[in-house]
C-alpha atoms as a PDB file:
ATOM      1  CA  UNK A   1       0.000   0.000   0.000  1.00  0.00           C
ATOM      2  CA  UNK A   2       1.220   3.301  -0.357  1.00  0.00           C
ATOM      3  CA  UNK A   3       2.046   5.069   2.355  1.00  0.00           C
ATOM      4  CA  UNK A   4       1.644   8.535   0.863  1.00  0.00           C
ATOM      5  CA  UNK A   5      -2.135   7.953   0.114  1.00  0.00           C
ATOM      6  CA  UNK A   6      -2.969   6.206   3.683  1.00  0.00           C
ATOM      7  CA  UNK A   7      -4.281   7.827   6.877  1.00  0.00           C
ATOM      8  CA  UNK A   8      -1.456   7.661  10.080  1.00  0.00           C
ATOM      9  CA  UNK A   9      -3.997   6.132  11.883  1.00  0.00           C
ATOM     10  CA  UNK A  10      -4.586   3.252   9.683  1.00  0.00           C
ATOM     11  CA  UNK A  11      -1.102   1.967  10.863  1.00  0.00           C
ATOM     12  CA  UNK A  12      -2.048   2.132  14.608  1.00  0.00           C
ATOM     13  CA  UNK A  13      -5.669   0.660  13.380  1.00  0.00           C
ATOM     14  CA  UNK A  14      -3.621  -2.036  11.803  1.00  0.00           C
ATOM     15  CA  UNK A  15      -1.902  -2.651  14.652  1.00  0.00           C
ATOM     16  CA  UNK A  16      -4.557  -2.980  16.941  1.00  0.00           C
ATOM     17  CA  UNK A  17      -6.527  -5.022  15.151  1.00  0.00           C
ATOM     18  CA  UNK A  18      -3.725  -7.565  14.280  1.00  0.00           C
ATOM     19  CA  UNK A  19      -2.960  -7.485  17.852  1.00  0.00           C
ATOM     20  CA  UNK A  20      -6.720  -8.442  18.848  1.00  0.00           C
ATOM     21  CA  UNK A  21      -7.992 -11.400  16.154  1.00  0.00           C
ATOM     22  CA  UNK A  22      -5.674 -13.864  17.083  1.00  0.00           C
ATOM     23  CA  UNK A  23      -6.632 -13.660  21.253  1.00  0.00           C
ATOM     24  CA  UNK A  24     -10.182 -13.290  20.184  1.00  0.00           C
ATOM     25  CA  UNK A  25     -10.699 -16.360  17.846  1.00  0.00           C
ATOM     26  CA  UNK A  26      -8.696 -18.314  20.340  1.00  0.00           C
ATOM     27  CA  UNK A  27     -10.933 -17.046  23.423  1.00  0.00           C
ATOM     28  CA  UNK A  28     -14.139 -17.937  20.980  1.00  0.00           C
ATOM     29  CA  UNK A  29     -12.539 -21.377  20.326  1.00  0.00           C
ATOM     30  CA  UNK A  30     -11.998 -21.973  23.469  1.00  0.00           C
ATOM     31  CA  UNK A  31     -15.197 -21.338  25.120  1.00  0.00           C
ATOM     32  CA  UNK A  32     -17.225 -22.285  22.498  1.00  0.00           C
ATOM     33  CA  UNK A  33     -15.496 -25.849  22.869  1.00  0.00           C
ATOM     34  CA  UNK A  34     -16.060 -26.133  26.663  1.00  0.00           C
ATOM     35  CA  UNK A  35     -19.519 -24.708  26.889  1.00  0.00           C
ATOM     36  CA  UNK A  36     -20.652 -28.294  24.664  1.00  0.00           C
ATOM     37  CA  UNK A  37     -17.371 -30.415  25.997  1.00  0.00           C
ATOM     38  CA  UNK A  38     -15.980 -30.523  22.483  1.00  0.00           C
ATOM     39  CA  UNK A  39     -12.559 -31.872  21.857  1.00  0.00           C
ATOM     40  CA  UNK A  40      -9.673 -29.169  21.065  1.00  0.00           C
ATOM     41  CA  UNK A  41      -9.300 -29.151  17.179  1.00  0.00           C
ATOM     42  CA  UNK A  42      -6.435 -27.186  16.269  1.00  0.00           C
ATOM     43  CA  UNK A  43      -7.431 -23.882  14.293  1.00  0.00           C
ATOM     44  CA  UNK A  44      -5.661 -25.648  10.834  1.00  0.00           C
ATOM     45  CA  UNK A  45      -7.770 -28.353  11.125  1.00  0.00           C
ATOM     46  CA  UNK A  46     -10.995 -26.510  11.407  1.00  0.00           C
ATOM     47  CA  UNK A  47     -10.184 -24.287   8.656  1.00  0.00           C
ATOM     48  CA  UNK A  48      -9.356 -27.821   6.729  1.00  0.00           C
ATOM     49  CA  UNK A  49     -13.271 -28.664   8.154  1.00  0.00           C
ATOM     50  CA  UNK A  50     -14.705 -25.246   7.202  1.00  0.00           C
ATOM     51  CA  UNK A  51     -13.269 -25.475   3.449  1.00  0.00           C
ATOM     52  CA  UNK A  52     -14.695 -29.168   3.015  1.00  0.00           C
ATOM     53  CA  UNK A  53     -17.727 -27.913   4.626  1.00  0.00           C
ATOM     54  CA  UNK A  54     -18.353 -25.474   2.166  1.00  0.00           C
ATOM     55  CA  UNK A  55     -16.679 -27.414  -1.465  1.00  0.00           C
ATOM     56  CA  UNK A  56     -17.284 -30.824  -0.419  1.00  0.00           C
ATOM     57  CA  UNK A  57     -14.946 -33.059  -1.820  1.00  0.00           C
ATOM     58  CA  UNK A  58     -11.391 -31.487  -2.380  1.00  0.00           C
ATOM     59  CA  UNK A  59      -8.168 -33.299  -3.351  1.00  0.00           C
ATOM     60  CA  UNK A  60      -5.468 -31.995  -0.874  1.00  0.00           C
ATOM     61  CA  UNK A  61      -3.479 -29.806  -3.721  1.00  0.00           C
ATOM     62  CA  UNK A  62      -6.513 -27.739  -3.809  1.00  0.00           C
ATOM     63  CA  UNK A  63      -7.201 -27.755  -0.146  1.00  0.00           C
ATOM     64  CA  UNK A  64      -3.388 -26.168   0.002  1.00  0.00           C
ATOM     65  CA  UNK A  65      -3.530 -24.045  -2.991  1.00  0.00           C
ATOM     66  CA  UNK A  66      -7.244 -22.796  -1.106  1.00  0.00           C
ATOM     67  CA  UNK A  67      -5.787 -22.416   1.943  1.00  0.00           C
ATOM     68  CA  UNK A  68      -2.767 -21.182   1.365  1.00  0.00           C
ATOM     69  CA  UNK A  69      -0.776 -23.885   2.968  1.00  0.00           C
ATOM     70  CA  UNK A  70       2.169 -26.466   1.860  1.00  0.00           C
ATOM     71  CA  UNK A  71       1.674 -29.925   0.415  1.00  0.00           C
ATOM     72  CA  UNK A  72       2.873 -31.235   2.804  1.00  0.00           C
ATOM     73  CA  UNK A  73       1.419 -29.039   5.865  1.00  0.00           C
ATOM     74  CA  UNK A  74      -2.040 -30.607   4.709  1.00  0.00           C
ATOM     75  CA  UNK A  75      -0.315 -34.515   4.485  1.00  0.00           C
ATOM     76  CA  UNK A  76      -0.120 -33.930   7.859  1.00  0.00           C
ATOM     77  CA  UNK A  77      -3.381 -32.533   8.701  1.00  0.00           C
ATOM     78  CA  UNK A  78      -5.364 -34.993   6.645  1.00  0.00           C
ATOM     79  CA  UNK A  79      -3.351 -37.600   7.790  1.00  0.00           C
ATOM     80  CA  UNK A  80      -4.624 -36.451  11.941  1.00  0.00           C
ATOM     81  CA  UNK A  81      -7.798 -35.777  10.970  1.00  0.00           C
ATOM     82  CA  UNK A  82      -8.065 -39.413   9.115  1.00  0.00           C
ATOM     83  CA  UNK A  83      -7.053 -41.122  12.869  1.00  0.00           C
ATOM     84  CA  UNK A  84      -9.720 -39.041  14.247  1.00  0.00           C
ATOM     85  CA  UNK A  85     -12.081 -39.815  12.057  1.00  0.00           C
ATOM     86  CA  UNK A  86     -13.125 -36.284  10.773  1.00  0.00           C
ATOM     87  CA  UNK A  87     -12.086 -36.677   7.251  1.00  0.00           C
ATOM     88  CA  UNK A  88     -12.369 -39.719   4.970  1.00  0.00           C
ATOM     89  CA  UNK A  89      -9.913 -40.247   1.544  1.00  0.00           C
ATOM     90  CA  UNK A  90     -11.611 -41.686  -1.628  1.00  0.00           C
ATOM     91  CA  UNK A  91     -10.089 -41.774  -5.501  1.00  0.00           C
ATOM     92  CA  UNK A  92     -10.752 -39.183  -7.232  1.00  0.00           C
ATOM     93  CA  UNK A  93     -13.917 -39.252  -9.338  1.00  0.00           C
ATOM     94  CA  UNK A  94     -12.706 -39.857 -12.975  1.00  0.00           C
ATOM     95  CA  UNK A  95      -9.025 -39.969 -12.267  1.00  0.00           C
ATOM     96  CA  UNK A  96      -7.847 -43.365 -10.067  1.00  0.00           C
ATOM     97  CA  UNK A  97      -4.458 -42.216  -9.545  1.00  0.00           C
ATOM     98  CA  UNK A  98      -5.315 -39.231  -7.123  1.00  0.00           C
ATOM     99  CA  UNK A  99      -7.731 -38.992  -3.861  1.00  0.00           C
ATOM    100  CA  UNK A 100     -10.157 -36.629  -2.465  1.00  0.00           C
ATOM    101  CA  UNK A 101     -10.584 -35.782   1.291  1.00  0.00           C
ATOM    102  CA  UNK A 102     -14.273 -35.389   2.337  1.00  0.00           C
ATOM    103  CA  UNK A 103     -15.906 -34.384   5.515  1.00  0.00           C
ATOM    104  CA  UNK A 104     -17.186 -37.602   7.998  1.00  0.00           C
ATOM    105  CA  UNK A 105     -20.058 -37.795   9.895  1.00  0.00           C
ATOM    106  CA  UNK A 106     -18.634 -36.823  12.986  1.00  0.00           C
ATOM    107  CA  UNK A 107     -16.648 -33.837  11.533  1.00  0.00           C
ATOM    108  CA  UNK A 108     -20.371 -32.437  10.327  1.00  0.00           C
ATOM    109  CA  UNK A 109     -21.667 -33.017  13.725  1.00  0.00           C
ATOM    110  CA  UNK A 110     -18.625 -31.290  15.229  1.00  0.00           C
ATOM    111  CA  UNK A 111     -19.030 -28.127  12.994  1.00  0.00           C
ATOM    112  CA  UNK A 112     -22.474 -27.821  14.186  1.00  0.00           C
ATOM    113  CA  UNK A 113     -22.708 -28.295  17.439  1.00  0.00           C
ATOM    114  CA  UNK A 114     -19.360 -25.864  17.509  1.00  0.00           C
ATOM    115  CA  UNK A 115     -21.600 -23.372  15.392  1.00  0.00           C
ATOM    116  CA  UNK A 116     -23.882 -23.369  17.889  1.00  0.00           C
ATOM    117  CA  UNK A 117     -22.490 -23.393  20.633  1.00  0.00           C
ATOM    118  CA  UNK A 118     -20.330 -20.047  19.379  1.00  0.00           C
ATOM    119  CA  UNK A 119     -23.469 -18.628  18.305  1.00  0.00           C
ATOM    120  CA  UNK A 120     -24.704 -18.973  22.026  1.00  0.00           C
ATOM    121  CA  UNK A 121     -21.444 -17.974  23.420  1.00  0.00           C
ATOM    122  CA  UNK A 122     -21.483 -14.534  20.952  1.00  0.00           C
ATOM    123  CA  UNK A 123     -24.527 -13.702  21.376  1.00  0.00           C
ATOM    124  CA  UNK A 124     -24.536 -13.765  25.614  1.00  0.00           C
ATOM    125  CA  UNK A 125     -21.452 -11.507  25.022  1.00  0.00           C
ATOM    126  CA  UNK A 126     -22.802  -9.313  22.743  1.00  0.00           C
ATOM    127  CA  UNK A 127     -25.690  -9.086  25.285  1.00  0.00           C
ATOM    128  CA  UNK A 128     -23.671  -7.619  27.890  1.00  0.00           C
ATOM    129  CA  UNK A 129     -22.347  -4.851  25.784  1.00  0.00           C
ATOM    130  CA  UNK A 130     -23.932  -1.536  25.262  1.00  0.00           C
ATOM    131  CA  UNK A 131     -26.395  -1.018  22.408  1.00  0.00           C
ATOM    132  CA  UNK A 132     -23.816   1.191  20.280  1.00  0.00           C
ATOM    133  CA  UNK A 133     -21.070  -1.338  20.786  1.00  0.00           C
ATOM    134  CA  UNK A 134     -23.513  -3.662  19.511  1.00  0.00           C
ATOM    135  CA  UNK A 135     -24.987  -1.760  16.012  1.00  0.00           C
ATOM    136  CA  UNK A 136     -20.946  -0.590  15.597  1.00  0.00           C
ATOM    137  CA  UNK A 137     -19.919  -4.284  15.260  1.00  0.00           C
ATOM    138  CA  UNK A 138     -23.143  -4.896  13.203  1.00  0.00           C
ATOM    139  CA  UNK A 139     -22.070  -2.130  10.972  1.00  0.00           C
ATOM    140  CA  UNK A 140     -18.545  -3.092  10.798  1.00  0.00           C
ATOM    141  CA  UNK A 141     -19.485  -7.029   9.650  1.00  0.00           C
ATOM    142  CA  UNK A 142     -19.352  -5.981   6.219  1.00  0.00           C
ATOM    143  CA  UNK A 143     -15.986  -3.977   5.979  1.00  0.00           C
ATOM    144  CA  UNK A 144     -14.723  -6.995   7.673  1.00  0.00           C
ATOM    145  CA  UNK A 145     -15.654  -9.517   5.123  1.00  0.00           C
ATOM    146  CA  UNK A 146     -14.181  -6.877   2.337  1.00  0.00           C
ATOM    147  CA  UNK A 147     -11.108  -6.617   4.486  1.00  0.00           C
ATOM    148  CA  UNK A 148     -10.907 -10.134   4.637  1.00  0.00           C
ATOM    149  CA  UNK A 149     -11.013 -10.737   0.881  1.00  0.00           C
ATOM    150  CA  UNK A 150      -8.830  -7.969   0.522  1.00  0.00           C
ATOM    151  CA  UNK A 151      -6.021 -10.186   2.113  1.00  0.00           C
ATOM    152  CA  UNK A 152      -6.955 -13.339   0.871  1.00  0.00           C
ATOM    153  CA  UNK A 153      -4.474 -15.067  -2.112  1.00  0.00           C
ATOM    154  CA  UNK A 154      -6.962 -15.571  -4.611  1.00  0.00           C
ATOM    155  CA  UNK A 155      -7.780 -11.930  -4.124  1.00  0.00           C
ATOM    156  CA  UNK A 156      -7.826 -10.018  -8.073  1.00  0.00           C
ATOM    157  CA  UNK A 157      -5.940 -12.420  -9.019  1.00  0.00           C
ATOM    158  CA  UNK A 158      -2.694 -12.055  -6.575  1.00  0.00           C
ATOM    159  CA  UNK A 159      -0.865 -14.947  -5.015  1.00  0.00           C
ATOM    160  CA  UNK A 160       0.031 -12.672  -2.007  1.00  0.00           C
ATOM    161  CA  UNK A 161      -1.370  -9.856  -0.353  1.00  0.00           C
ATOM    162  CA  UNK A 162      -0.240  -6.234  -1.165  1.00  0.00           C
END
């Protein structure tokens, strides 16, 4: 980005909010999980979940190339979540010499009883805040989700952020 065309305070904004996603998702995770005794599922693995969720079946090259993660950073994952029992390998559909990884039962259960259970969890903590806290993080859901594709690989056609 160039600096001469941004705001100071989008640095310190950048900061901050860097600063604050990590220990938020992982305070989200974390009582999300315990408020319906889920196992802990490291954050890779549900964004492996999440991405099958939403494509279905997905050879791991893709699920990489998706995610932005190594070959061999998803081996590893799909080989854990294979002993667990959240994903399941099959051949490929018209191509026997490479698999796809698809979601289990279990792994759908999981993802929704987390979903709701972090739905619950948000929505007592958005309770206890004030009513313009509340519409400002309503109003800010959608620069969010521009933000995020703003950053993501795939994003007008980049392989990296700007």
């Amino acid at each position: 980005m160039d600096d001469a065309r941004t705001d100071p305070d989008l640095h310190r904004v950048a900061r901050r909010l860097s600063a604050e996603i990590g220990p938020f998702r992982r305070a989200l995770l974390g009582t999300a999980r315990r408020s319906v005794a889920l196992p802990d599922i490291p954050d890779a693995q549900i964004e492996v979940l999440r991405r099958l969720d939403e494509d279905g079946w997905s050879s791991p090259t893709s699920l990489g190339r998706v995610l932005g993660l190594a070959r061999s950073t998803v081996s590893n994952l799909v080989a854990a979540m294979e002993r667990d029992g959240l994903v399941e390998r099959r051949l490929a559909l018209g191509d026997g010499r490479s698999t796809e990884v698809g979601l289990t039962d279990l792994a759908r259960r999981r993802l929704a009883e987390y979903d709701v259970s972090a739905e619950r969890v948000l929505v007592d903590a958005l309770g206890a805040l004030p009513e313009g806290d509340q519409r400002a993080l309503a109003a800010a859901l959608p620069v969010l989700e521009r933000l995020r594709a703003e950053l993501e690989p795939t994003a007008k056609g980049r392989t990296a952020p700007r």
